[in-house]
PDB file of N, CA and C in Angstrom:
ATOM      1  N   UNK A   1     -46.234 -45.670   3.809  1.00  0.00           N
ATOM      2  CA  UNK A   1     -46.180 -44.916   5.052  1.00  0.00           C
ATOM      3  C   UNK A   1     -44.723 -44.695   5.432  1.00  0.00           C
ATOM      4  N   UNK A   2     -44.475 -43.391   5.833  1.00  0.00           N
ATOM      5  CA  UNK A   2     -43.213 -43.460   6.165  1.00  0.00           C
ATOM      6  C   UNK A   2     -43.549 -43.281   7.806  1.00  0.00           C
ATOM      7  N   UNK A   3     -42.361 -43.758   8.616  1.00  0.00           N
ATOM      8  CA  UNK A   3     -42.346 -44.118   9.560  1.00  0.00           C
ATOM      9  C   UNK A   3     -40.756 -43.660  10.119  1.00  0.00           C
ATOM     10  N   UNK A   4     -40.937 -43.004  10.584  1.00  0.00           N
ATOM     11  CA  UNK A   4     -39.788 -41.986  11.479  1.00  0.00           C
ATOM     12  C   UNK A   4     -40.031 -41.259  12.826  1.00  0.00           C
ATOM     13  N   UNK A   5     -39.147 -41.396  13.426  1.00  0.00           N
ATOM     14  CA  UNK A   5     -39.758 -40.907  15.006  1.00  0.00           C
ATOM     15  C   UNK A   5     -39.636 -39.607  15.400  1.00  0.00           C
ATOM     16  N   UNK A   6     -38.593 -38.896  14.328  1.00  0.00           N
ATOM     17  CA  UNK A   6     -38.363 -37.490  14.846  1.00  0.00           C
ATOM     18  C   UNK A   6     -38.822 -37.380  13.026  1.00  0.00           C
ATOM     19  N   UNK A   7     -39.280 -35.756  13.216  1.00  0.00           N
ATOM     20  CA  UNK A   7     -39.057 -35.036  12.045  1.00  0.00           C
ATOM     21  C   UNK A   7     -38.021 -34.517  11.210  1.00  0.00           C
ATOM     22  N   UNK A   8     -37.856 -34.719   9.696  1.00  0.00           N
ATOM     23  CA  UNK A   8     -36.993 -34.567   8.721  1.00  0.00           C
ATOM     24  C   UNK A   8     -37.294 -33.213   7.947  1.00  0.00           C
ATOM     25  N   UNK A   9     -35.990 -33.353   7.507  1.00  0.00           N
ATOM     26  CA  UNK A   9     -35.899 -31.482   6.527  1.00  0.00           C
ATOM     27  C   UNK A   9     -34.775 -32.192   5.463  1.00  0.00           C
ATOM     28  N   UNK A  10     -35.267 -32.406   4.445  1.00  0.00           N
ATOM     29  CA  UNK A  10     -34.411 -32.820   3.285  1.00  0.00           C
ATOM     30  C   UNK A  10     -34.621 -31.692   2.039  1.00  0.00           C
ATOM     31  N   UNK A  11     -32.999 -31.331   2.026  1.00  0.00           N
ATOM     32  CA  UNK A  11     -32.822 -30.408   1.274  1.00  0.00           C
ATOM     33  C   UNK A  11     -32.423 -30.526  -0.380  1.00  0.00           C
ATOM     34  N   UNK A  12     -32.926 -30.491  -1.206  1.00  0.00           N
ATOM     35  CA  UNK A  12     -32.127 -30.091  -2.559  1.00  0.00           C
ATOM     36  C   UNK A  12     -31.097 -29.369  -2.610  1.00  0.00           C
ATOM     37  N   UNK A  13     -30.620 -29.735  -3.734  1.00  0.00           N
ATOM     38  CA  UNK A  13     -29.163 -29.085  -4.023  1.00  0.00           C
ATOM     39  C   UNK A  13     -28.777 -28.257  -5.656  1.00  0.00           C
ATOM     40  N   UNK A  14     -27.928 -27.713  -6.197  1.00  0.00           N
ATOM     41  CA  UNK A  14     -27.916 -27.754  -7.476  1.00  0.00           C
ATOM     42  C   UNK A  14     -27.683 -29.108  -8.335  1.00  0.00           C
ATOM     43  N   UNK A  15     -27.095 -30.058  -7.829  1.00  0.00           N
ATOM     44  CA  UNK A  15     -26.710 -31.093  -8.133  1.00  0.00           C
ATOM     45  C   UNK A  15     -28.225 -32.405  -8.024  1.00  0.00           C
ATOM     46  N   UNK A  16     -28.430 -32.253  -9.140  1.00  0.00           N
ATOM     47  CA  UNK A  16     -29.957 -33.304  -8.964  1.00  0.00           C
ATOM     48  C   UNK A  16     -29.923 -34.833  -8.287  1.00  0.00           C
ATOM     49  N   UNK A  17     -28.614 -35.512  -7.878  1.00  0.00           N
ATOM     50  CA  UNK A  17     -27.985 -36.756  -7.456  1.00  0.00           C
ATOM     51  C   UNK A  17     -27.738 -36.089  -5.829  1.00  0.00           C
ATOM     52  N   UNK A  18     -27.887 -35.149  -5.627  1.00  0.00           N
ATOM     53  CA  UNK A  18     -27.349 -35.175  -4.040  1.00  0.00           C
ATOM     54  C   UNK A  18     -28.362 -34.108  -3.033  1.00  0.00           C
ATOM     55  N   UNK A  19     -28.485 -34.582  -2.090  1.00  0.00           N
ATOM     56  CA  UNK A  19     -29.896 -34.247  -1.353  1.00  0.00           C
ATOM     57  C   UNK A  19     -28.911 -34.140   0.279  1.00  0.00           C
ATOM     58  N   UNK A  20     -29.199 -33.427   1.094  1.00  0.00           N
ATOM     59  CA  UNK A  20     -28.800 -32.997   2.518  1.00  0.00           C
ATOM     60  C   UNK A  20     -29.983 -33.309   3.707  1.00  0.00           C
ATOM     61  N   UNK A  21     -29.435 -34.057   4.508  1.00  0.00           N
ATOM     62  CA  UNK A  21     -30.774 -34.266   5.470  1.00  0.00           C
ATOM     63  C   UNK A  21     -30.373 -33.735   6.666  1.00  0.00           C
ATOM     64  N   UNK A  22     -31.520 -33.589   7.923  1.00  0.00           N
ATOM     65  CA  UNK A  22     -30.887 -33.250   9.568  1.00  0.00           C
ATOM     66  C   UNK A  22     -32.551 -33.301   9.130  1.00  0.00           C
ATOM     67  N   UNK A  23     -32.437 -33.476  11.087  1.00  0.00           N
ATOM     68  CA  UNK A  23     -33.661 -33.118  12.086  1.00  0.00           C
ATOM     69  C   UNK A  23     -33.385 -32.288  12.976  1.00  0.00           C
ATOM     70  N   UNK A  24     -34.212 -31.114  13.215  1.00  0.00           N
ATOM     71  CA  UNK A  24     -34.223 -30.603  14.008  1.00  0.00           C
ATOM     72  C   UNK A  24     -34.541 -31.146  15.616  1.00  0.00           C
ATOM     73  N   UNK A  25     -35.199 -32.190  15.175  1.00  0.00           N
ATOM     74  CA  UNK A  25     -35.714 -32.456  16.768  1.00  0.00           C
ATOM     75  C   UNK A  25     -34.334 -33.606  17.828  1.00  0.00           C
ATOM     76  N   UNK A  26     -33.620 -33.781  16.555  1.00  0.00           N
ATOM     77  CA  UNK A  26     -32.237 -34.801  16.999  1.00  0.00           C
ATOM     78  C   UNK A  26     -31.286 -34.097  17.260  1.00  0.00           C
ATOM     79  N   UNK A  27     -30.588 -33.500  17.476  1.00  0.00           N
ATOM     80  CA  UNK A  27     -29.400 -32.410  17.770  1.00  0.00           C
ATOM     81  C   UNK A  27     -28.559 -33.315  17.159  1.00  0.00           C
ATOM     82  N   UNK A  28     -28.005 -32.902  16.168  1.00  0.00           N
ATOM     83  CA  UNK A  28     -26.619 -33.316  15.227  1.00  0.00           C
ATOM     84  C   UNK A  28     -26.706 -34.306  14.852  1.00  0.00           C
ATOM     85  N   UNK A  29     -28.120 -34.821  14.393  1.00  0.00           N
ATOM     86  CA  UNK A  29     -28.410 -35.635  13.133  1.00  0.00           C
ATOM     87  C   UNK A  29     -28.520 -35.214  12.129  1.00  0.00           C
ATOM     88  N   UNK A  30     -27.477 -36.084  11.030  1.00  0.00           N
ATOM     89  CA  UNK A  30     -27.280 -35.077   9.946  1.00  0.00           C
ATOM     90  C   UNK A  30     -26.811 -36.282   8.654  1.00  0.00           C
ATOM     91  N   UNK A  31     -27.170 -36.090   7.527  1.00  0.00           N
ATOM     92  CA  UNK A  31     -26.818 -36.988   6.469  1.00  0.00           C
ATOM     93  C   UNK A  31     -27.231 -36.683   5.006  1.00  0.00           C
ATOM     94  N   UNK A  32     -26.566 -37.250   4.067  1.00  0.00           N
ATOM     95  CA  UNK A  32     -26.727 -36.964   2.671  1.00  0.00           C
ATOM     96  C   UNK A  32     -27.603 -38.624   1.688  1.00  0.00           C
ATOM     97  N   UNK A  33     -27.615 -38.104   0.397  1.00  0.00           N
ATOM     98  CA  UNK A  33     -28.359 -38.894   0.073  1.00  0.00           C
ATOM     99  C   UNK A  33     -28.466 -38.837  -1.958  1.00  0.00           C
ATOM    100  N   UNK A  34     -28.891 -39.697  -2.132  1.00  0.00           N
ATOM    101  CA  UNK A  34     -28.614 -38.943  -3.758  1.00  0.00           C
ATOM    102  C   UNK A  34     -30.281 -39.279  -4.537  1.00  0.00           C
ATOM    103  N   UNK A  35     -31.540 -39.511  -3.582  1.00  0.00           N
ATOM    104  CA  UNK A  35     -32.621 -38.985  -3.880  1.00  0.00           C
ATOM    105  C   UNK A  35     -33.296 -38.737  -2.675  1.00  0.00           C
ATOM    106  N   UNK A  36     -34.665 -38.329  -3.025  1.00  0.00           N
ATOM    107  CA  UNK A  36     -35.432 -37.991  -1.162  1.00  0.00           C
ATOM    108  C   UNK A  36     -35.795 -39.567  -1.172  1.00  0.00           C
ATOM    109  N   UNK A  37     -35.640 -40.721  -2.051  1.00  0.00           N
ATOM    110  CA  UNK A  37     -36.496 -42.006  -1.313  1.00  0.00           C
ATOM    111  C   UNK A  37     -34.965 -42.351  -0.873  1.00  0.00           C
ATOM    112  N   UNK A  38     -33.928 -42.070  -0.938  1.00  0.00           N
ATOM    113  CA  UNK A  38     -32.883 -42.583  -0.167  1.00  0.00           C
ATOM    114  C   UNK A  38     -32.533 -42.038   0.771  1.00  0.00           C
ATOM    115  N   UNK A  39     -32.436 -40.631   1.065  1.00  0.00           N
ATOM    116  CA  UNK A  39     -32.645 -39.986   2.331  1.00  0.00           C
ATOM    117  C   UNK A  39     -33.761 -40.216   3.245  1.00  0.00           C
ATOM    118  N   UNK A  40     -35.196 -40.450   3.305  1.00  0.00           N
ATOM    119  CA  UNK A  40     -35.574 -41.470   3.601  1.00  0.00           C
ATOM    120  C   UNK A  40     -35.480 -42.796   4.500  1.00  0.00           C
ATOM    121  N   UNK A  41     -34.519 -43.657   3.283  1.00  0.00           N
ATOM    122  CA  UNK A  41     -34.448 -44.710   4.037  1.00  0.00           C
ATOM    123  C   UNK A  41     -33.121 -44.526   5.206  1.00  0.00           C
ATOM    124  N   UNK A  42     -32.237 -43.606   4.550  1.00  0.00           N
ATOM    125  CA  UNK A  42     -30.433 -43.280   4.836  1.00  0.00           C
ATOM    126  C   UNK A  42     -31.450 -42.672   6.949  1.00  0.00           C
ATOM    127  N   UNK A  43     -32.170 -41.760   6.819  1.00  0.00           N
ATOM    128  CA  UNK A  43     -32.303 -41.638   7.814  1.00  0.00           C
ATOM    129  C   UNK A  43     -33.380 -42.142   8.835  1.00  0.00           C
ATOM    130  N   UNK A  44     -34.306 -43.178   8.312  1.00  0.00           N
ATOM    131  CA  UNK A  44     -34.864 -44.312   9.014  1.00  0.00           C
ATOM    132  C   UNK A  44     -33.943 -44.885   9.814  1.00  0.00           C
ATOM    133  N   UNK A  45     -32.870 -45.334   9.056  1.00  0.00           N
ATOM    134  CA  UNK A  45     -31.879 -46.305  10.171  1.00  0.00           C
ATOM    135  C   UNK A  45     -30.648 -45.491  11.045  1.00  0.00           C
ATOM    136  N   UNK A  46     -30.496 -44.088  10.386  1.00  0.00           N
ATOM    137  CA  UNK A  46     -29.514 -43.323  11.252  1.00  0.00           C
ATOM    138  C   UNK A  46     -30.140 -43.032  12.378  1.00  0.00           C
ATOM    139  N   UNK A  47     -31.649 -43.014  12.389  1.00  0.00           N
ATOM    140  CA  UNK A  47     -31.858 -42.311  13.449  1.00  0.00           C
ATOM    141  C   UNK A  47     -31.485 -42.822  14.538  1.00  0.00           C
ATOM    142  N   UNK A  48     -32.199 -44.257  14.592  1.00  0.00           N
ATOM    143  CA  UNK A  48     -32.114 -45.550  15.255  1.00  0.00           C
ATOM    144  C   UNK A  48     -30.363 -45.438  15.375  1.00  0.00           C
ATOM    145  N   UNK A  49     -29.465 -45.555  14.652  1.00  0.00           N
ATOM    146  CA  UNK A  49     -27.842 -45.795  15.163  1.00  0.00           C
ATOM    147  C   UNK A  49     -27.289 -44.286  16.324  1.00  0.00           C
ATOM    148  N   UNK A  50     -28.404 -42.958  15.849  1.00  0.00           N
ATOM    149  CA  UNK A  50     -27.862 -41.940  16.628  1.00  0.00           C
ATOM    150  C   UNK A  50     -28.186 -41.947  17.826  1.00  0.00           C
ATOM    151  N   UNK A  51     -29.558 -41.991  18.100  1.00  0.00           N
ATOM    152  CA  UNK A  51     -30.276 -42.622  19.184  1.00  0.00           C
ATOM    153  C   UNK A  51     -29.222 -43.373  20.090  1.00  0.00           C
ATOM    154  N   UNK A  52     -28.925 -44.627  19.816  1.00  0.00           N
ATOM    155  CA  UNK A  52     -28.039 -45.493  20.374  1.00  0.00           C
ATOM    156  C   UNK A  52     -26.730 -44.957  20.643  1.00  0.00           C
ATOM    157  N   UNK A  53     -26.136 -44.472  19.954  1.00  0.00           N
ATOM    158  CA  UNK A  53     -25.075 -43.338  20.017  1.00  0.00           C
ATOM    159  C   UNK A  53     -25.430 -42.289  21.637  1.00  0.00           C
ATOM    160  N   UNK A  54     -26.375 -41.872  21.095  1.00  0.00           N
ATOM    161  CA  UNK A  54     -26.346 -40.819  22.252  1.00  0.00           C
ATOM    162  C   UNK A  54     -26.509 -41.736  23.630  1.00  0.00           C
ATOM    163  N   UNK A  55     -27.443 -42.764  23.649  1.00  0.00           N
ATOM    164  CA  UNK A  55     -27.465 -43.602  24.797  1.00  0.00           C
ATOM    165  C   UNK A  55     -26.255 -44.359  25.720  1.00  0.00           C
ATOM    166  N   UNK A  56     -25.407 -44.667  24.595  1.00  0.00           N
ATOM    167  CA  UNK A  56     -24.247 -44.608  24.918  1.00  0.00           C
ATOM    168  C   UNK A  56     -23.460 -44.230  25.309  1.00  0.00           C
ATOM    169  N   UNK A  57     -23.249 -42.752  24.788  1.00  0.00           N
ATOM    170  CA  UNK A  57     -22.352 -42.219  25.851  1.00  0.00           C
ATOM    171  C   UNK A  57     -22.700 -41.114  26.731  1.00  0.00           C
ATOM    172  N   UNK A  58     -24.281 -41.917  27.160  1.00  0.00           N
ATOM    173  CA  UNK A  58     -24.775 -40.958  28.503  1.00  0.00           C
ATOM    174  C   UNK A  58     -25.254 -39.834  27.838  1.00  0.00           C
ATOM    175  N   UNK A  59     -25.785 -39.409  27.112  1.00  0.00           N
ATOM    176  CA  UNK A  59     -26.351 -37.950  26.488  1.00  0.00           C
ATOM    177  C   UNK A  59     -28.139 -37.807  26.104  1.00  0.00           C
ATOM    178  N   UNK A  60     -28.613 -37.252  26.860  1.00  0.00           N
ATOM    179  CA  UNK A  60     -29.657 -37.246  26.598  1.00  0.00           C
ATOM    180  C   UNK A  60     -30.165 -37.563  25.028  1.00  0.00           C
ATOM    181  N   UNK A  61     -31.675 -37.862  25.510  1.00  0.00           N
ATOM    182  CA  UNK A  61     -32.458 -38.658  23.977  1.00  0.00           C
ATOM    183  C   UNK A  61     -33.619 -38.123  23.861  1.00  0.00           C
ATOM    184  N   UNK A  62     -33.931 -37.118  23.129  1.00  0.00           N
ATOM    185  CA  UNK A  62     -35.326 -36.826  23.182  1.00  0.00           C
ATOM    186  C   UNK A  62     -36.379 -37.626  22.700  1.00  0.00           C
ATOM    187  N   UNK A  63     -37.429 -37.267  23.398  1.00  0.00           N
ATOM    188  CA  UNK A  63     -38.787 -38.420  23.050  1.00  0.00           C
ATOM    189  C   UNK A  63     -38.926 -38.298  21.535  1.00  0.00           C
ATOM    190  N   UNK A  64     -39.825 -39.147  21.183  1.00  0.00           N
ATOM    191  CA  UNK A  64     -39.748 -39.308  19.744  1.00  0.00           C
ATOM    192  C   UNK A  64     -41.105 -38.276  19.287  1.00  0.00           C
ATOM    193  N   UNK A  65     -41.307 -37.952  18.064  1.00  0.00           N
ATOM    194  CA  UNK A  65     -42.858 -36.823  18.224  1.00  0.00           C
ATOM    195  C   UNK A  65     -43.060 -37.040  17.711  1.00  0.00           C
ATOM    196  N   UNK A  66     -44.693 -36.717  18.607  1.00  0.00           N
ATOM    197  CA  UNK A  66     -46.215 -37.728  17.642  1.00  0.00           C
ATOM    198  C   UNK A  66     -46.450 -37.791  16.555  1.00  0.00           C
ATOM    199  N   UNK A  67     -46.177 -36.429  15.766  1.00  0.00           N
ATOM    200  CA  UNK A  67     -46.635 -36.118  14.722  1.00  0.00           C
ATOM    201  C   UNK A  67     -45.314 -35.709  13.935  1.00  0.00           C
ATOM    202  N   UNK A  68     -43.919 -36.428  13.310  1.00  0.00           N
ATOM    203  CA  UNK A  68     -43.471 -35.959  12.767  1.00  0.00           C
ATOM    204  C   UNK A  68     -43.542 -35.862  11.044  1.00  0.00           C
ATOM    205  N   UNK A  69     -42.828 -34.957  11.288  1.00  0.00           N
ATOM    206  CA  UNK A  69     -42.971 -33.932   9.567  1.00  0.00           C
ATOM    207  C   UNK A  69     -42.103 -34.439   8.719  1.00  0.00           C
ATOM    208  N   UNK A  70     -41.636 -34.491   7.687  1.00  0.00           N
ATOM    209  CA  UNK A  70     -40.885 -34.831   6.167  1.00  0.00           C
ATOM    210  C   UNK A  70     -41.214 -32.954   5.461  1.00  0.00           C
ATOM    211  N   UNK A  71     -39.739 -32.844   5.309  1.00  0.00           N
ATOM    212  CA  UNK A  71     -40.306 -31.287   4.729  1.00  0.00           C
ATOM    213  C   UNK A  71     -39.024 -31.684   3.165  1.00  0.00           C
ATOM    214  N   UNK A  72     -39.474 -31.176   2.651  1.00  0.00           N
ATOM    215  CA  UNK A  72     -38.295 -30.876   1.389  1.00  0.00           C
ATOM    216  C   UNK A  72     -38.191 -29.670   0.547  1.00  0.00           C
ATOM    217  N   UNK A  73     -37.289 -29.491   0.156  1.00  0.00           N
ATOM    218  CA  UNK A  73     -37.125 -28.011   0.614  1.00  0.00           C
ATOM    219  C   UNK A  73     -35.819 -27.655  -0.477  1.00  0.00           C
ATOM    220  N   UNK A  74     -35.640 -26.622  -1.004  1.00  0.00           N
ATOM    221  CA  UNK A  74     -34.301 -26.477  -1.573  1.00  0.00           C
ATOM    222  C   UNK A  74     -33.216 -25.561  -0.486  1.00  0.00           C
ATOM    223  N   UNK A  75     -31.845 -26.359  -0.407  1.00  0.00           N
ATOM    224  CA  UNK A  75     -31.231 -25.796   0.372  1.00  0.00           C
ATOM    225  C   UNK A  75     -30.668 -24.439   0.175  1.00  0.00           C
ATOM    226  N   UNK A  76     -30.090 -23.620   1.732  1.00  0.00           N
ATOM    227  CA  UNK A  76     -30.067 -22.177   1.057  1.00  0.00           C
ATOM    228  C   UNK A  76     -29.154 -21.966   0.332  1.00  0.00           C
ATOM    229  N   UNK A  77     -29.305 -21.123  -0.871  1.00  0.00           N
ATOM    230  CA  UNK A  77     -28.397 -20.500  -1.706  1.00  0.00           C
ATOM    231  C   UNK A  77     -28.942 -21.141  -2.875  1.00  0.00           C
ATOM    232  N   UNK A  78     -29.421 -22.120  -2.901  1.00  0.00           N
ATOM    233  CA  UNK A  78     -30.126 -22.686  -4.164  1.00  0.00           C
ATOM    234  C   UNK A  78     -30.941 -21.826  -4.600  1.00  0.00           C
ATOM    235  N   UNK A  79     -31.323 -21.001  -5.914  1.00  0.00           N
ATOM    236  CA  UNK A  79     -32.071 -20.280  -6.492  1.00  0.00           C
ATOM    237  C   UNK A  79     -33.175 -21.211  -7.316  1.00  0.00           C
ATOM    238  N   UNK A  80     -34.177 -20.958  -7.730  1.00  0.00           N
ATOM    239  CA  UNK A  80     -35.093 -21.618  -8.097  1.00  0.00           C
ATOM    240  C   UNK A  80     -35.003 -21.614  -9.396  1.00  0.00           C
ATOM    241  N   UNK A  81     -35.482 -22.408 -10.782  1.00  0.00           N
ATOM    242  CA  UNK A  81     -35.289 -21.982 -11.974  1.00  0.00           C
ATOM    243  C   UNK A  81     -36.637 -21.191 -12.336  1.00  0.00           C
ATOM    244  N   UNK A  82     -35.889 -20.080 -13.229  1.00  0.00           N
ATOM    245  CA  UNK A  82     -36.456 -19.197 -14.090  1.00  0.00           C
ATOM    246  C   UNK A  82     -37.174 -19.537 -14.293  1.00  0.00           C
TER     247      UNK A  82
END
């Protein structure tokens, strides 16, 4: 089970070792990774440090949502193979 409070968008790359993450539902959560089970875990615990981050210095925190998503996806400009 994965277990995340906001929804993820993990992107492919040309590079098969490096993967791009953000949530849309976090405003300027953002991180890399060099598979999707490490992006994953890389943003299980960022979320939790951004979260705290934003609490910190007074900046709103959006609620966490019910139903979030895991999307993966190739990032843009990546062409698909032939």
């Amino acid at each position: 089970m994965i277990s995340l409070p906001y929804s993820l968008v993990i992107e492919a790359t040309e590079d098969p070792s490096f993967f791009g993450f953000y949530s849309n539902d976090l405003e300027g959560f953002t991180g890399i990774g060099n598979s999707v089970d490490d992006c994953l875990y890389k943003a299980r615990w960022g979320m939790e440090e951004h979260v705290a981050l934003l609490r910190e210095h007074n900046l709103p925190v959006p609620p966490p949502v019910a139903d979030p998503r895991v999307v993966i996806q190739n990032s843009k400009g990546v062409s698909p193979a032939a």
